[in-house]
Each structure stands twice: as structure tokens, then as C-alpha cells.
C-alpha atoms as a PDB file:
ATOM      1  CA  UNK A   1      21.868  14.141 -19.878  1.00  0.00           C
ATOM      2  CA  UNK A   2      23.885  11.752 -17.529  1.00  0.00           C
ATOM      3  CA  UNK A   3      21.016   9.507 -17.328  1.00  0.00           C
ATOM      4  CA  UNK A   4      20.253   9.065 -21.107  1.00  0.00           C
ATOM      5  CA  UNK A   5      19.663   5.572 -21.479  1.00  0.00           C
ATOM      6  CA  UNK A   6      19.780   4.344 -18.540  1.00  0.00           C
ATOM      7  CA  UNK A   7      16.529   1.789 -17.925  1.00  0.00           C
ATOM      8  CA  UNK A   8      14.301   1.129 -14.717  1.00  0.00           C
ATOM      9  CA  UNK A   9      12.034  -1.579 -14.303  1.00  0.00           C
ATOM     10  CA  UNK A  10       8.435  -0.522 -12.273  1.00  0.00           C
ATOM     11  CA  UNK A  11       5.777  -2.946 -10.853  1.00  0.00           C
ATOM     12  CA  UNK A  12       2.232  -1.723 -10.662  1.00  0.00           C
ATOM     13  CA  UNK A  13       3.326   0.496 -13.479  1.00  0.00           C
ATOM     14  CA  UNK A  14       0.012   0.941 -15.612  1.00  0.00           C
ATOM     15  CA  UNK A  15      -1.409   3.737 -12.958  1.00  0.00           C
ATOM     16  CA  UNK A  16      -1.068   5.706 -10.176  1.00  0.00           C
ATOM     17  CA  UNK A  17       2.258   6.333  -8.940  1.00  0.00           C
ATOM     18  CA  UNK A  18       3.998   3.730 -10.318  1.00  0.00           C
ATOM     19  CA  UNK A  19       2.771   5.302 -13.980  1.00  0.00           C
ATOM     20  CA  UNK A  20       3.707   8.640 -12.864  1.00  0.00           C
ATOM     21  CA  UNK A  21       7.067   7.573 -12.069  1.00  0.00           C
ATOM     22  CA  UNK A  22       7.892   5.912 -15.125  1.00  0.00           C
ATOM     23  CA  UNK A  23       6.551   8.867 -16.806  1.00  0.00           C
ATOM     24  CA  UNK A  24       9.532  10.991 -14.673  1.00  0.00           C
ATOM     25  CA  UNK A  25      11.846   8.707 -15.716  1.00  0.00           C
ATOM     26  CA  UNK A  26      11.400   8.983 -19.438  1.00  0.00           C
ATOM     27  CA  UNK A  27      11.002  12.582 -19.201  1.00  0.00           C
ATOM     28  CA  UNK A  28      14.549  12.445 -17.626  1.00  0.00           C
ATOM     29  CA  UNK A  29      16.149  10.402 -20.622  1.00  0.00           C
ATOM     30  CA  UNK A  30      15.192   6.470 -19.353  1.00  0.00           C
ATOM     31  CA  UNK A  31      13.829   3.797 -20.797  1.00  0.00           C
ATOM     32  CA  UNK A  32      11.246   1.915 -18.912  1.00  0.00           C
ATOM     33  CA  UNK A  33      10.069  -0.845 -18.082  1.00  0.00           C
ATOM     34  CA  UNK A  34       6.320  -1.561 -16.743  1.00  0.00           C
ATOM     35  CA  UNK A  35       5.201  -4.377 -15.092  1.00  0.00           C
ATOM     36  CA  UNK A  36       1.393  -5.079 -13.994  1.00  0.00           C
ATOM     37  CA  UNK A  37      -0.824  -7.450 -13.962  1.00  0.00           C
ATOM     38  CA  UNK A  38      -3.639  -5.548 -15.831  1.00  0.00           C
ATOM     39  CA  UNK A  39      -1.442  -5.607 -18.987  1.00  0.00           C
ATOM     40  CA  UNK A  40      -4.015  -4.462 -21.401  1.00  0.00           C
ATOM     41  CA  UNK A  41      -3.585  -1.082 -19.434  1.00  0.00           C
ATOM     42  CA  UNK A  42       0.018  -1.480 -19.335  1.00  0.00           C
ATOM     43  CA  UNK A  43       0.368  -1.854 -22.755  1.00  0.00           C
ATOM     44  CA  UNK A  44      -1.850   1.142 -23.432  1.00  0.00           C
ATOM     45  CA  UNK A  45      -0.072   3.315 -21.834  1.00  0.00           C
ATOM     46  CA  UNK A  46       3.569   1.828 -23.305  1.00  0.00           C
ATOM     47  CA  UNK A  47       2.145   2.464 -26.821  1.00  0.00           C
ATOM     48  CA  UNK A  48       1.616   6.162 -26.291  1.00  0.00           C
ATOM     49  CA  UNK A  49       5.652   6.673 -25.454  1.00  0.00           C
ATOM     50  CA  UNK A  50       7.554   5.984 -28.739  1.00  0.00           C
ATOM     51  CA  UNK A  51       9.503   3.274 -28.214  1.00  0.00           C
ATOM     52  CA  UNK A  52      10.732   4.220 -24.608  1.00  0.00           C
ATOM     53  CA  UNK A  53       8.236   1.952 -22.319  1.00  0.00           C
ATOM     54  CA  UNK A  54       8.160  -1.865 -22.900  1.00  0.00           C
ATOM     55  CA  UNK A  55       4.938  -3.193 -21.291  1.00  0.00           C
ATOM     56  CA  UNK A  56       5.181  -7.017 -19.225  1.00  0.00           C
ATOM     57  CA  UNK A  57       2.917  -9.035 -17.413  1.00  0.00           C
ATOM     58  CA  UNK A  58       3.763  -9.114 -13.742  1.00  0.00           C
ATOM     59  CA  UNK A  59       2.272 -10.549 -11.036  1.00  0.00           C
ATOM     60  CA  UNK A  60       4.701 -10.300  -8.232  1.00  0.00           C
ATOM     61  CA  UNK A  61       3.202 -12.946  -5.986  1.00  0.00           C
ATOM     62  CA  UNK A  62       4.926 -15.473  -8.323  1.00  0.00           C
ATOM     63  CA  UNK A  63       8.380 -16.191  -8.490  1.00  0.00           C
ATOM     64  CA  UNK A  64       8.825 -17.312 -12.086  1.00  0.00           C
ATOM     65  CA  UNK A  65       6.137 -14.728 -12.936  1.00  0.00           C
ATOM     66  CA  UNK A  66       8.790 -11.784 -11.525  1.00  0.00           C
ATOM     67  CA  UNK A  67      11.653 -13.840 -13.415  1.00  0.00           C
ATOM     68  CA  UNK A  68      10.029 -13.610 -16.775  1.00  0.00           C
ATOM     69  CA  UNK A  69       9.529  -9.796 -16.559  1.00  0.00           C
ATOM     70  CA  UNK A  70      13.057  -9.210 -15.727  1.00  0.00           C
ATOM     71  CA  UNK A  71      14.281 -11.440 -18.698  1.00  0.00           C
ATOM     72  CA  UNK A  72      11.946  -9.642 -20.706  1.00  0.00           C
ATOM     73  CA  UNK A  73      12.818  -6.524 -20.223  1.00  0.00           C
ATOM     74  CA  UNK A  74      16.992  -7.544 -20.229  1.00  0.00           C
ATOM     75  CA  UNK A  75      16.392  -9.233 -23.267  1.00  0.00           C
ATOM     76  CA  UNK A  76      15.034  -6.428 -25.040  1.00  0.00           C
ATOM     77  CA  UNK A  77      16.655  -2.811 -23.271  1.00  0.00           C
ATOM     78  CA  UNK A  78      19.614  -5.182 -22.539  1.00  0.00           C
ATOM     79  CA  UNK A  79      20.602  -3.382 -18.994  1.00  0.00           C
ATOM     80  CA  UNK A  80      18.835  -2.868 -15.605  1.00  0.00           C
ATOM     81  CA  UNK A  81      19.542   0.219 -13.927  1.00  0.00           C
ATOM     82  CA  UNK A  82      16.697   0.849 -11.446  1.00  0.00           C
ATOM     83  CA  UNK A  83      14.051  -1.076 -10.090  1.00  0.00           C
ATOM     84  CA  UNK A  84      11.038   0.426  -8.360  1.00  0.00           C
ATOM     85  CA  UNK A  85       9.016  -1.763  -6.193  1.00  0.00           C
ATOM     86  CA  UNK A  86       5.389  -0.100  -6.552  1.00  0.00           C
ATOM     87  CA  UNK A  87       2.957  -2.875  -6.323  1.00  0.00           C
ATOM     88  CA  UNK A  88       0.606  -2.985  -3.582  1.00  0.00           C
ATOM     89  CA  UNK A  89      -2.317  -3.587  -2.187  1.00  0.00           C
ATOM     90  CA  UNK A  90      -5.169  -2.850   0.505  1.00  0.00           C
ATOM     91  CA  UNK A  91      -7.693  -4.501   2.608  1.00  0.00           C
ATOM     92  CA  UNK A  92      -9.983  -3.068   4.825  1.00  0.00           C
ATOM     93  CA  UNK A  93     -10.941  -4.279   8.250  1.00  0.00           C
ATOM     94  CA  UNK A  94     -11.171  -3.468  11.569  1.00  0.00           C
ATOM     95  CA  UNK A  95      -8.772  -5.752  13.410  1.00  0.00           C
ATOM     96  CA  UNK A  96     -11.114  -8.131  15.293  1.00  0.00           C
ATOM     97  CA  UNK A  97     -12.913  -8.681  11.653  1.00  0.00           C
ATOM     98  CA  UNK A  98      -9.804  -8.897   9.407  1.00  0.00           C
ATOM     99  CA  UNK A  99      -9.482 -12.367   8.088  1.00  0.00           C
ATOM    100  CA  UNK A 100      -6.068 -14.335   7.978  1.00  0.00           C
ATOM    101  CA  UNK A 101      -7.356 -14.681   3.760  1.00  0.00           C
ATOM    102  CA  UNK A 102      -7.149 -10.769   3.612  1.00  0.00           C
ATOM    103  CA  UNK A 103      -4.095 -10.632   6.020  1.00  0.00           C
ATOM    104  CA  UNK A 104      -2.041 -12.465   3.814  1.00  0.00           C
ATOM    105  CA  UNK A 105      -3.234 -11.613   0.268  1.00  0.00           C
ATOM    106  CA  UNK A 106      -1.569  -7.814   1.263  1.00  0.00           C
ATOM    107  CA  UNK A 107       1.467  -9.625   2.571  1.00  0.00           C
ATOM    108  CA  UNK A 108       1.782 -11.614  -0.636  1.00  0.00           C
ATOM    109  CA  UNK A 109       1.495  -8.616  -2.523  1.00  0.00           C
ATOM    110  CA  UNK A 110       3.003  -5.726  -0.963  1.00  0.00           C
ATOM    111  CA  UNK A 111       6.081  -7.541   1.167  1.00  0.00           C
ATOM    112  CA  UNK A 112       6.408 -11.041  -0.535  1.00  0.00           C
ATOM    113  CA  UNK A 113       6.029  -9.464  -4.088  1.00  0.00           C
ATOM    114  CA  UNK A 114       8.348  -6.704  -3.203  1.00  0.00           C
ATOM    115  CA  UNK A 115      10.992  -9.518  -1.817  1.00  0.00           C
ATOM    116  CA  UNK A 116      10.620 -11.303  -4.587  1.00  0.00           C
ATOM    117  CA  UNK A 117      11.261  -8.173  -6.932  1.00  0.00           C
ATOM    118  CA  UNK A 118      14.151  -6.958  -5.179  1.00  0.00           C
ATOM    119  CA  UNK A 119      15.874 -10.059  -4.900  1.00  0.00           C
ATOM    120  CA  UNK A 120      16.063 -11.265  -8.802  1.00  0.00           C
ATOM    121  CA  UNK A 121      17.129  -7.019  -9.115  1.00  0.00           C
ATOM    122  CA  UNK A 122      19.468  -7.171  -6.645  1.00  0.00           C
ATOM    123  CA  UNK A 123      20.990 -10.306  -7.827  1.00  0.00           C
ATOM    124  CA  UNK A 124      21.415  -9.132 -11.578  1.00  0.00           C
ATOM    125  CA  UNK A 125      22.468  -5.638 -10.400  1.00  0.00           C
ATOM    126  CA  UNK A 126      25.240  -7.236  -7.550  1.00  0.00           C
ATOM    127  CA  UNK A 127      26.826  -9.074 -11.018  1.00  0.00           C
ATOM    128  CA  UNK A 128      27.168  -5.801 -12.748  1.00  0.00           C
ATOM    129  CA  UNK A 129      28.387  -3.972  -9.965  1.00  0.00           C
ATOM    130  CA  UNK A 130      25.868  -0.919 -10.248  1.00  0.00           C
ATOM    131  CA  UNK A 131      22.270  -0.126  -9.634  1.00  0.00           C
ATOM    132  CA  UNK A 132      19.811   1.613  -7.225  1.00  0.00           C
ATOM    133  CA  UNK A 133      16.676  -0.159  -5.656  1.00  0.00           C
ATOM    134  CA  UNK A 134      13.257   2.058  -4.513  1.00  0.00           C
ATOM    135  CA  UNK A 135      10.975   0.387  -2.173  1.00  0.00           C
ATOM    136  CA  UNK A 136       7.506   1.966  -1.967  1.00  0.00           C
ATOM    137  CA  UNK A 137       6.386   2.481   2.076  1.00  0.00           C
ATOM    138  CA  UNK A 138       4.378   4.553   3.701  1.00  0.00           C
ATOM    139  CA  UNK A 139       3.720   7.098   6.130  1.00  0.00           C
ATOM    140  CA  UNK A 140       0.969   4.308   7.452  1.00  0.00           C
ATOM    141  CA  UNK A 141       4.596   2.147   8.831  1.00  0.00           C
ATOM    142  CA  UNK A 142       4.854   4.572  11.270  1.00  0.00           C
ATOM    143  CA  UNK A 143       2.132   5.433  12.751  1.00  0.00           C
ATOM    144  CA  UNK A 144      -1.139   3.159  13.707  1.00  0.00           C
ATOM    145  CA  UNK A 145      -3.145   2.586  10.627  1.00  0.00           C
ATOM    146  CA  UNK A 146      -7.128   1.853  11.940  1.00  0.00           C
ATOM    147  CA  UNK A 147      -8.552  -0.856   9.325  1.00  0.00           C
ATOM    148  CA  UNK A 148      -5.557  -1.172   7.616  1.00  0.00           C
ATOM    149  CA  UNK A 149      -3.279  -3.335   9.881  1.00  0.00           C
ATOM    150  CA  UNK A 150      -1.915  -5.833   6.676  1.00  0.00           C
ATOM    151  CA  UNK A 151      -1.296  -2.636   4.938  1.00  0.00           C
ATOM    152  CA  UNK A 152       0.548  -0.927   7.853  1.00  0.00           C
ATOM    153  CA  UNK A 153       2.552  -4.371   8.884  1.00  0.00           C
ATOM    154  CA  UNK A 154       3.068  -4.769   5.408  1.00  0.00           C
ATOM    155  CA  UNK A 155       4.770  -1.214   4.779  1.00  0.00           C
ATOM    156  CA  UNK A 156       6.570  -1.473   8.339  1.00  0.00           C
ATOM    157  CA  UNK A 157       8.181  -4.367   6.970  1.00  0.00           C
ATOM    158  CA  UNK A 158       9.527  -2.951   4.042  1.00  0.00           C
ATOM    159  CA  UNK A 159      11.175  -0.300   4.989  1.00  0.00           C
ATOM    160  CA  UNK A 160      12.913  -2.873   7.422  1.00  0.00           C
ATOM    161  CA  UNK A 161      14.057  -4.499   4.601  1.00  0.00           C
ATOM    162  CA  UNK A 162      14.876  -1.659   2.657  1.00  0.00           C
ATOM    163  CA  UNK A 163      17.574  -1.039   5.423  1.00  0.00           C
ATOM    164  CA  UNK A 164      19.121  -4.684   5.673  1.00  0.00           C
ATOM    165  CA  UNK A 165      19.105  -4.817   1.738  1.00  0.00           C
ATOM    166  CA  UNK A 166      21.165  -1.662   2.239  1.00  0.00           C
ATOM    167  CA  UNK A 167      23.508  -2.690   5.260  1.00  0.00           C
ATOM    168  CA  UNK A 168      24.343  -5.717   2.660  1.00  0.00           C
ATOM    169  CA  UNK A 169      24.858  -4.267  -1.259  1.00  0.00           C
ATOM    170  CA  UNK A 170      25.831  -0.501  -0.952  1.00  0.00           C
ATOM    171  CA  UNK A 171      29.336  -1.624  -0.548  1.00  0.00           C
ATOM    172  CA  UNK A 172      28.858  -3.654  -3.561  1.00  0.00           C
ATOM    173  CA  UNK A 173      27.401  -1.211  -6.059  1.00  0.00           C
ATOM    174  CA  UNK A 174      23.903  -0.974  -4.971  1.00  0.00           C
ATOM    175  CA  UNK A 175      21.830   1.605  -3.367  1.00  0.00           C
ATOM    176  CA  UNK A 176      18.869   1.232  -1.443  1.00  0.00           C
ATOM    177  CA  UNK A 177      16.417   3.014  -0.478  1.00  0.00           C
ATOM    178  CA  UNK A 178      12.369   3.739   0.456  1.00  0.00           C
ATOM    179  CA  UNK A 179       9.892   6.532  -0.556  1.00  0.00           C
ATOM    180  CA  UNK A 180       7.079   7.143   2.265  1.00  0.00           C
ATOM    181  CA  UNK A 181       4.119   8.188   0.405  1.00  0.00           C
ATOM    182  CA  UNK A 182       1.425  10.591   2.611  1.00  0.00           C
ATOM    183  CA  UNK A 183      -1.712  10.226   0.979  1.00  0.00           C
ATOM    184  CA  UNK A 184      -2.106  10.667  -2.478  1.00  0.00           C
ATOM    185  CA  UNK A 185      -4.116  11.814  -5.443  1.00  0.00           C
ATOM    186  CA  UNK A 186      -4.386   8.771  -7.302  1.00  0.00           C
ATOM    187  CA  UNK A 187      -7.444   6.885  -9.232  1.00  0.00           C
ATOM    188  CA  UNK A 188      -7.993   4.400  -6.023  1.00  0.00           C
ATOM    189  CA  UNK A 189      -8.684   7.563  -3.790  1.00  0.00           C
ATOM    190  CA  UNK A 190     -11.276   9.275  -5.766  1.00  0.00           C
ATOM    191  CA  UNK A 191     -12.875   5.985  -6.431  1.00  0.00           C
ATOM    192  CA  UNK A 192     -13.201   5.443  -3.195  1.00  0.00           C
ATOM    193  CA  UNK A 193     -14.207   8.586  -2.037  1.00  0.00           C
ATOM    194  CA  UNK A 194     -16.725   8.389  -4.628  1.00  0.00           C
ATOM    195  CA  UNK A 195     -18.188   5.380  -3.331  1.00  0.00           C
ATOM    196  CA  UNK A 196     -18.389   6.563   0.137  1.00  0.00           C
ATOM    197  CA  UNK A 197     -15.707   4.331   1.779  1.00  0.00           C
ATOM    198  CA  UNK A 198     -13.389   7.879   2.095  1.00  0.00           C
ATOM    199  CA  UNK A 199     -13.212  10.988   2.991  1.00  0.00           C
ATOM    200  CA  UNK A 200      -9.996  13.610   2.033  1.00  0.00           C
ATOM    201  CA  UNK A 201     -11.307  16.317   4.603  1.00  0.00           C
ATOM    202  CA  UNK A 202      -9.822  14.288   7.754  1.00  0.00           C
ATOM    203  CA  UNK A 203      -6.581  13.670   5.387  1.00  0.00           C
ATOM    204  CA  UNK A 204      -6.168  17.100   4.628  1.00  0.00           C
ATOM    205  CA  UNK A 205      -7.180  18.185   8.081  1.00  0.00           C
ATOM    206  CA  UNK A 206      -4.274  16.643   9.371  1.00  0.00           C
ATOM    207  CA  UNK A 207      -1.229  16.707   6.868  1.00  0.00           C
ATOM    208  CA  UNK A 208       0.269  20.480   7.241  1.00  0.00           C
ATOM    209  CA  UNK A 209       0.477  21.083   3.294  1.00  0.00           C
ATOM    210  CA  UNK A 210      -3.128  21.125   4.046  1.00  0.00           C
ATOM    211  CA  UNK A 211      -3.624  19.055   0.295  1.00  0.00           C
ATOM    212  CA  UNK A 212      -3.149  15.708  -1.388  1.00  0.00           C
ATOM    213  CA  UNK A 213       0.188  14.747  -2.973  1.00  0.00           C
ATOM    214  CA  UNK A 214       0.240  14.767  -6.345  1.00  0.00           C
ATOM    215  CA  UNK A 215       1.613  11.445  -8.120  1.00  0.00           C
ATOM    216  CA  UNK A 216       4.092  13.179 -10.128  1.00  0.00           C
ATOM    217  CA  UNK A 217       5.583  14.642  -6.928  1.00  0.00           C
ATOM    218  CA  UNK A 218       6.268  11.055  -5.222  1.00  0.00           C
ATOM    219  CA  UNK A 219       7.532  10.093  -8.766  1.00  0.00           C
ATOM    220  CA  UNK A 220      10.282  12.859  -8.617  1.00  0.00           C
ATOM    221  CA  UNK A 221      11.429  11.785  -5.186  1.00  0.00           C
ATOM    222  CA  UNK A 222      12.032   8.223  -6.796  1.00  0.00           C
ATOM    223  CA  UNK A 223      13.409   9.422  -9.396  1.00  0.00           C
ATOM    224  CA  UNK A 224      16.019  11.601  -7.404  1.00  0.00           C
ATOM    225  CA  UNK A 225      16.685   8.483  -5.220  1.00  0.00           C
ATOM    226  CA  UNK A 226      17.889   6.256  -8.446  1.00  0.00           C
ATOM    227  CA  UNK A 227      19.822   9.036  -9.915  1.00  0.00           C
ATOM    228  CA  UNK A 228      23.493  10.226  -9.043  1.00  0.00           C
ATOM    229  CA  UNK A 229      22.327  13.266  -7.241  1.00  0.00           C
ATOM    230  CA  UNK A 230      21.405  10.494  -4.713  1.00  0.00           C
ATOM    231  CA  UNK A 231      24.858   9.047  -5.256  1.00  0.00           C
ATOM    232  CA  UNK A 232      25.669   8.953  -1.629  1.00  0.00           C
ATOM    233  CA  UNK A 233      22.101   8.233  -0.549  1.00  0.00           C
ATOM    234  CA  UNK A 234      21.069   4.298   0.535  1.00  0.00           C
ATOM    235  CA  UNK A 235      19.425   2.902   3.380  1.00  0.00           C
ATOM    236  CA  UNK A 236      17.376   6.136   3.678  1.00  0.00           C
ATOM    237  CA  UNK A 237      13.228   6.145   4.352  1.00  0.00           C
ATOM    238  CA  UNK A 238      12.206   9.042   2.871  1.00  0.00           C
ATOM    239  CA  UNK A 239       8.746  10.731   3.612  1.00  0.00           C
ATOM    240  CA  UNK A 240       6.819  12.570   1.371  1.00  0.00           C
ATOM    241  CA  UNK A 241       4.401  13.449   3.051  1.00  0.00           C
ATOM    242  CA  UNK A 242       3.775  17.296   2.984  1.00  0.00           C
ATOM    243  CA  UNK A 243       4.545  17.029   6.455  1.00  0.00           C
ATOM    244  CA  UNK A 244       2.650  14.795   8.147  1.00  0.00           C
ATOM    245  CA  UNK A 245       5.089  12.673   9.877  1.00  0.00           C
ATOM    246  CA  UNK A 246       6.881  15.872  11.298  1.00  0.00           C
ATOM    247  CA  UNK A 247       3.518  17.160  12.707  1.00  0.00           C
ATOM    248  CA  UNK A 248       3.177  16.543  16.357  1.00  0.00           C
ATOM    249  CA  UNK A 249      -0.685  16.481  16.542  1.00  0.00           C
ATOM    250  CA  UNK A 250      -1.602  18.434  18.961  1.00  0.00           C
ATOM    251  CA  UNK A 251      -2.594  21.989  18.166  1.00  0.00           C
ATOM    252  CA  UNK A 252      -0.804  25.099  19.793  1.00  0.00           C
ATOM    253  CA  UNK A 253      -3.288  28.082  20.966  1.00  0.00           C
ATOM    254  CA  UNK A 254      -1.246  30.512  22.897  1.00  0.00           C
ATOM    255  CA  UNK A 255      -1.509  31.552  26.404  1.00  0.00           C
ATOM    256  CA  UNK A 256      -4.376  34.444  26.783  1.00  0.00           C
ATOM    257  CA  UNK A 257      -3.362  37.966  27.494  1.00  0.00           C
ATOM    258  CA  UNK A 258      -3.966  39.002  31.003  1.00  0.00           C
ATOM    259  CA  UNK A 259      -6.380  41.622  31.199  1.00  0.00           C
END
């Protein structure tokens, strides 16, 4: 394959989509590279792939934290290829309640952890000449987001920077780009359906698949976006959303037939 061992680095890698992905990416001939800050999980998971997943601890909130793993993981697959910004966060609040503490802890995580991320990537890959970049947003930075305005700010912001960090490296060897999540079957959602705090009926209800992604389908999309298929691909948002941001609202009943 053309992307036999090529290697990717993930944060938030031990679940979810971020585990999914780096699951695609083996399957497609990587190596991988997990970072997460629950690293007993992370290196559970690294130990059931053979040699082709290196476990670190990440937190991305801290600079020399984020250094580390990427020294780490050059020192030992010796290249950087990809890097997929995963980690995030939510609080929720409704806006009048939402305190600055829980404001900023998403920020730190989901925009200042992603800056940090793609900066010591894109500073690596802009030496080599080569490399492709996948932010994680959301179908939440377009559209209002009740009780989750860090998390909607948060993704709105990235995919803002996902375009400047375009604009700036394509020319110089690196793509850029975002994958727009709709909602997702992942461990966090049934959790939190079975505690009561969510319901999928209203979700479904309102995303034209009429279903939940699947993890391994937003894992394909960034896998596509960091492969050569993508090759003329950067600065792009993509939505996978099963529809959802197409979908106007509003339902359509035709016009009666006259009697």
C-alpha cells in the first residue's frame, strides 16, 4: 500500500473516535501513535496491536506535556506523518449559569490543546517539507449549541484556525484540514443517556440519516483527509454529519388537492 509505514500521532486516542481512527489507520498500513491522558487505557489498547500503536501520556493543556509526546513518538517511529487533533471536552450549562471555571477548562482543552498540538506538528512537519494536519470540529460550530456554548465557541474556533493554518503551510508541504462530527455513537453518549442527562430520539429526529454516526465512519473521513487521495484537499471543513447541516429544518407537506 502507498501508505505502509507512514505514522500519525492522535490525542484523546484511548476511546471514542480518536481510538477508532487510529484503528483505520493501522488497518490502512500506519503506525500510530496515541496520546491521552488516561494512559492506563491507552496503553491497553496499544498492547492489543502488535507492535503498531505506541501509547504516551498527553495532556494537551501543557506545553511541555504535548512536547514530550511528540519526542516520544519521533524518537521511537522516527517520522511524523499525520497528526489528528481529537481531544476534547464538554461542559454543560445554560448560558446565564455557565461559569468562567467551566468556560475556560473547554477552551484549554479543546482550542488551546489543539493549538498547542498543531503547532509543535506543524513545526516538525514545515522542516520536512510533508505532512497533513486533522482538526476535530463539529457540526455544533455552526449552528447554536443550547448548554454547550464553550463547546460550540470552542469548535467555531477551530475550524477558524484550521483555515489560517491552511492559508499559511499548504504551500509549504502541509495540508490542513477539519472533520465536523454530527453526533456520534461513542461511550460518552450512552453514558449519558444512561444517566438521564440525554436523549438520541431528538438527535435522530433531526439528522436525515435518521441514526447515530458510527465512530469508525468519522475515522475513515480522517483517514481519507491525511492520505493522498486527499492530495489536493486543505483548508476544507468537512461535515459528517449524515446530513444534518444540509437539512433546512423546516418540514415540507405539500399543497392539498382541491376537491
Amino acid at each position: 500500500m502507498a501508505e505502509e509505514g507512514r505514522v500519525a500521532l492522535i490525542t484523546g486516542g484511548a476511546r471514542g473516535i480518536g481510538l477508532a481512527t487510529a484503528a483505520e489507520f493501522i488497518r490502512c498500513g500506519w503506525t500510530v501513535t496515541i496520546g491521552d491522558v488516561d494512559l492506563a487505557q491507552a496503553e491497553a489498547q496499544a498492547a492489543q496491536q502488535g507492535g503498531r500503536m505506541l501509547a504516551v501520556p498527553l495532556d494537551v493543556r501543557d506545553r511541555a506535556a504535548v512536547e514530550a509526546a511528540f519526542a516520544r513518538s519521533l524518537t521511537h517511529w522516527g517520522r511524523l506523518d499525520a497528526l489528528v487533533n481529537n481531544a476534547g471536552i464538554q461542559r454543560h450549562a445554560p448560558l446565564e449559569e455557565l461559569t468562567f471555571e467551566n468556560w475556560n477548562a473547554v477552551l484549554d482543552v479543546n482550542l488551546h490543546g489543539a493549538f498547542h498540538c498543531l503547532q509543535v506538528a506543524g513545526r516538525h512537519m514545515l522542516a520536512q517539507g510533508s505532512g497533513a494536519i486533522v482538526n476535530l470540529s463539529s457540526i455544533a460550530a455552526t449552528r447554536g449549541a443550547p448548554g454547550r456554548a464553550p463547546y460550540a465557541a470552542s469548535k467555531a474556533a477551530i475550524s477558524s484556525l484550521t483555515k489560517t493554518a491552511a492559508v499559511e503551510w499548504t504551500a509549504r508541504g502541509i495540508r490542513v484540514n477539519a472533520v465536523a462530527p454530527g453526533y456520534v455513537e461513542t461511550d460518552l453518549v450512552t453514558v449519558m443517556v444512561k444517566s438521564g442527562q440525554l436523549e438520541t430520539a431528538p438527535m435522530v429526529a433531526r439528522t436525515p440519516a435518521r441514526r447515530l454516526a458510527r465512530p469508525e465512519e468519522i475515522a475513515k473521513a480522517i483517514r481519507f483527509l491525511c492520505s493522498d487521495e486527499a492530495s489536493y484537499i486543505s483548508g476544507h471543513v468537512l461535515h459528517v454529519d449524515g446530513g444534518f447541516e444540509a437539512d433546512y429544518g423546516v418540514p415540507f407537506f405539500p399543497p392539498k388537492q382541491q376537491a
